[in-house]
C-alpha atoms as a PDB file:
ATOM      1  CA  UNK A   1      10.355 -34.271  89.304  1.00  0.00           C
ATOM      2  CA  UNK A   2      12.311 -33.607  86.773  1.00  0.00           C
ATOM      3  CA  UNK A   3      11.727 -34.360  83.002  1.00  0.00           C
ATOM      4  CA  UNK A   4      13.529 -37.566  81.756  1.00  0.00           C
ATOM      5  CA  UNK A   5      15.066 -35.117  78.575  1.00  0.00           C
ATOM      6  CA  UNK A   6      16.756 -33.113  81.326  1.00  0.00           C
ATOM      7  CA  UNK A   7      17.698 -35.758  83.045  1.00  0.00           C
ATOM      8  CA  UNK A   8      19.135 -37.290  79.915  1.00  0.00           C
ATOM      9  CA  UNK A   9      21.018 -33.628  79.180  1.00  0.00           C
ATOM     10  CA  UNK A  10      22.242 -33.394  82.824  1.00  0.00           C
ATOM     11  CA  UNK A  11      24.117 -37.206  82.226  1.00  0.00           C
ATOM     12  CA  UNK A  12      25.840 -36.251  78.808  1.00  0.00           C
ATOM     13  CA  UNK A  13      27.124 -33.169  79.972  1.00  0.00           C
ATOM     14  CA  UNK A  14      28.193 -35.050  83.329  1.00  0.00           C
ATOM     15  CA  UNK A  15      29.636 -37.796  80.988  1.00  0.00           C
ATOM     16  CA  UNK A  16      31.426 -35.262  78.990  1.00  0.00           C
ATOM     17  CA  UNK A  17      33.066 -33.472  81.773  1.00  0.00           C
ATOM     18  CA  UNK A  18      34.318 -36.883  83.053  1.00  0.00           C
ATOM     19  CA  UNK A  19      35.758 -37.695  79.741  1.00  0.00           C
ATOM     20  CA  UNK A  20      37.413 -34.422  79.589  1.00  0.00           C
ATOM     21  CA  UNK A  21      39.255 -34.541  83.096  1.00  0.00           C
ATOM     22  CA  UNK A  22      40.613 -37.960  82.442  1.00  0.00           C
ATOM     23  CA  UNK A  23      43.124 -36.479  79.766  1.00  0.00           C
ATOM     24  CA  UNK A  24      43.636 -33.545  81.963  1.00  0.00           C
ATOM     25  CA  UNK A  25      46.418 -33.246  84.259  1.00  0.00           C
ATOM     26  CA  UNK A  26      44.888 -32.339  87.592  1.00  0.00           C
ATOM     27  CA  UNK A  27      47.158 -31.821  90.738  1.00  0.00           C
ATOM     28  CA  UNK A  28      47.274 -29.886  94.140  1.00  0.00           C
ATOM     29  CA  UNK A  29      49.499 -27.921  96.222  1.00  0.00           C
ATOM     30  CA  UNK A  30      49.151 -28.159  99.859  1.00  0.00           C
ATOM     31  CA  UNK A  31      49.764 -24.369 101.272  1.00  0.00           C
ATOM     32  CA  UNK A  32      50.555 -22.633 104.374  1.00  0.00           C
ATOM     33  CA  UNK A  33      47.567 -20.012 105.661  1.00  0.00           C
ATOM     34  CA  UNK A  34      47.632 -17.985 108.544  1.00  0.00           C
ATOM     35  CA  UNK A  35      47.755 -19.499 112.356  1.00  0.00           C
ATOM     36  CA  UNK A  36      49.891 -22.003 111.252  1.00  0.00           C
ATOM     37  CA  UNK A  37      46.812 -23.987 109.777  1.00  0.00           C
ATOM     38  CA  UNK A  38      46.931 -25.212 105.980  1.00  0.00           C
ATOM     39  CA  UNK A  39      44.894 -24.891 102.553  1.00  0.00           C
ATOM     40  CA  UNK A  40      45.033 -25.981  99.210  1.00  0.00           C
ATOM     41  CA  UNK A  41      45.422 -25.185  95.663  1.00  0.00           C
ATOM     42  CA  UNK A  42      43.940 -27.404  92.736  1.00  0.00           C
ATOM     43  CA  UNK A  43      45.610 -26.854  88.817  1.00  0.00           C
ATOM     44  CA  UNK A  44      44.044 -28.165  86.057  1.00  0.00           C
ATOM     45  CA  UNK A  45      46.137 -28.160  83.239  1.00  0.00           C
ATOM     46  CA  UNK A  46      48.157 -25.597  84.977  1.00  0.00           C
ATOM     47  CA  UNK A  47      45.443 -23.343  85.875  1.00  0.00           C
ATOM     48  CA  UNK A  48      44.521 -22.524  88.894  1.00  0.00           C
ATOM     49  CA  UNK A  49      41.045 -23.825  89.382  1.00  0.00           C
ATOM     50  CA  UNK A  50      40.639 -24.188  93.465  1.00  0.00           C
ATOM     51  CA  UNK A  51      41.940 -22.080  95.915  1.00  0.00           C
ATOM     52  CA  UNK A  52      40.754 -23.748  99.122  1.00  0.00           C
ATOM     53  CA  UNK A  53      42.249 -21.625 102.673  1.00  0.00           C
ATOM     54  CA  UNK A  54      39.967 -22.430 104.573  1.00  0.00           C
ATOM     55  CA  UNK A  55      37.555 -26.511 105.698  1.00  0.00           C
ATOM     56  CA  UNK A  56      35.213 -26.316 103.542  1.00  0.00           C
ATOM     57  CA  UNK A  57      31.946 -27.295 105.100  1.00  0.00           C
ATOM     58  CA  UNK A  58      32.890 -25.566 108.376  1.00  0.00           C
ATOM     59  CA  UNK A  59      31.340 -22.860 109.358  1.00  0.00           C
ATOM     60  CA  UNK A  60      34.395 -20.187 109.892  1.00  0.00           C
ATOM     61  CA  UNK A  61      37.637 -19.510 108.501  1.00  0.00           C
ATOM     62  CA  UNK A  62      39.906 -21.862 109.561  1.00  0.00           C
ATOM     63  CA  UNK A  63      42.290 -23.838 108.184  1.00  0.00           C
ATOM     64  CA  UNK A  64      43.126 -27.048 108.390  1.00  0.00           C
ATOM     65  CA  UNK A  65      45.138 -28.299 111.274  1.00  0.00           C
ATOM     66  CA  UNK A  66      47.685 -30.537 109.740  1.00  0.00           C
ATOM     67  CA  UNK A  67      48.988 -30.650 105.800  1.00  0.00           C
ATOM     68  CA  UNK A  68      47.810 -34.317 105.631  1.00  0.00           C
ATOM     69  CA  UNK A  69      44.396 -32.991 106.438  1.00  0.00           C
ATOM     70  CA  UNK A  70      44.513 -30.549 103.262  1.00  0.00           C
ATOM     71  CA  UNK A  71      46.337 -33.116 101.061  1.00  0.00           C
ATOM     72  CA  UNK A  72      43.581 -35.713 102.109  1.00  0.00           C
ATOM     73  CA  UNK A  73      41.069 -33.292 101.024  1.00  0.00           C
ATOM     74  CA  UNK A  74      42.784 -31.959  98.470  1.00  0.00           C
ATOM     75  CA  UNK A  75      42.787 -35.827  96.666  1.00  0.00           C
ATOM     76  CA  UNK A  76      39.651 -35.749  97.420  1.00  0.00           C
ATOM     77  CA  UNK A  77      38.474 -32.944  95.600  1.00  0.00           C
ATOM     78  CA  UNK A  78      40.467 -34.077  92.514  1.00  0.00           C
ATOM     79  CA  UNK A  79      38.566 -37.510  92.704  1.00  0.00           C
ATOM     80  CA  UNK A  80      35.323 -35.698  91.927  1.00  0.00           C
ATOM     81  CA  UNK A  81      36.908 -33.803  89.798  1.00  0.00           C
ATOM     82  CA  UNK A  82      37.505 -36.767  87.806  1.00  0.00           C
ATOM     83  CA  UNK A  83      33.947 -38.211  88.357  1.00  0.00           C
ATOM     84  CA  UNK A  84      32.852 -35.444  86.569  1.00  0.00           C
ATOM     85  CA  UNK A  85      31.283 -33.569  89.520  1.00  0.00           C
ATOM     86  CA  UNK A  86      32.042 -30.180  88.656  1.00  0.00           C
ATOM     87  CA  UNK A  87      32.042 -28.106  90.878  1.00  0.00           C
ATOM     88  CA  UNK A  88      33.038 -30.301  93.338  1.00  0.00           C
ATOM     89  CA  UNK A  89      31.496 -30.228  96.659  1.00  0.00           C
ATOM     90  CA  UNK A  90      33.448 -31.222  99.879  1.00  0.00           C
ATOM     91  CA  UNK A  91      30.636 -31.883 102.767  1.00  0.00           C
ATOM     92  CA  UNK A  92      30.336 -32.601 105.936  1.00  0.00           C
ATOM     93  CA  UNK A  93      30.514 -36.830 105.574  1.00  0.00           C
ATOM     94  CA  UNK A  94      33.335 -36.090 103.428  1.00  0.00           C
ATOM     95  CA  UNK A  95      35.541 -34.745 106.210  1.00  0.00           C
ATOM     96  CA  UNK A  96      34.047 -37.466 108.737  1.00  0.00           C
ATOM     97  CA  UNK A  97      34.822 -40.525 106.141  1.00  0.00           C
ATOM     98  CA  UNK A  98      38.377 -38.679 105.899  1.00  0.00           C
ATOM     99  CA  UNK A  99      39.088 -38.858 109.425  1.00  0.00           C
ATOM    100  CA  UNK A 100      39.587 -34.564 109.469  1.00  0.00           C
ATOM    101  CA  UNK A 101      40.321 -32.626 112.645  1.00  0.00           C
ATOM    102  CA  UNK A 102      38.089 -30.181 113.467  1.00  0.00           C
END
């Protein structure tokens, strides 16, 4: 288990990551990979902070089949972002709830 002052740490620093994307201007790029399959790039405040060519959570390298796959994903991503999840983590249920191709 993990001690409640942790905890507590873990929450503030969550909490100040959240506040800290919400003035930050987060946006993606959806991009063409190899074998006519897409990926993604995610800026944060014009950095480069994501560059996602292949499904994440997929075994493999491929590449998403279709560009509204990636820019589902892709909006995805910057949602946690701006829940303060950092790093973000695209699983599994993630693609499922999105309705991805696989």
């Amino acid at each position: 288990m993990i001690p409640d002052s942790v905890m507590q740490e873990m929450l503030e620093q969550k909490k100040q990551v959240t506040e800290q994307m919400a003035k930050a201007k987060i946006e993606y790029f959806v991009i063409n990979v190899p074998n006519d399959q897409f990926g993604y790039y995610i800026m944060i405040d014009g950095q480069m902070y994501i560059e996602q060519k292949n499904i994440p959570a997929v075994q493999g390298l491929n590449g998403f089949k279709t560009k509204e796959d990636a820019e589902k994903v892709a909006k995805r991503v910057i949602e946690k972002i701006k829940e303060g999840e950092m790093p973000p983590t695209i699983e599994m249920k993630d693609l499922e709830a999105l309705g991805v191709k696989m």
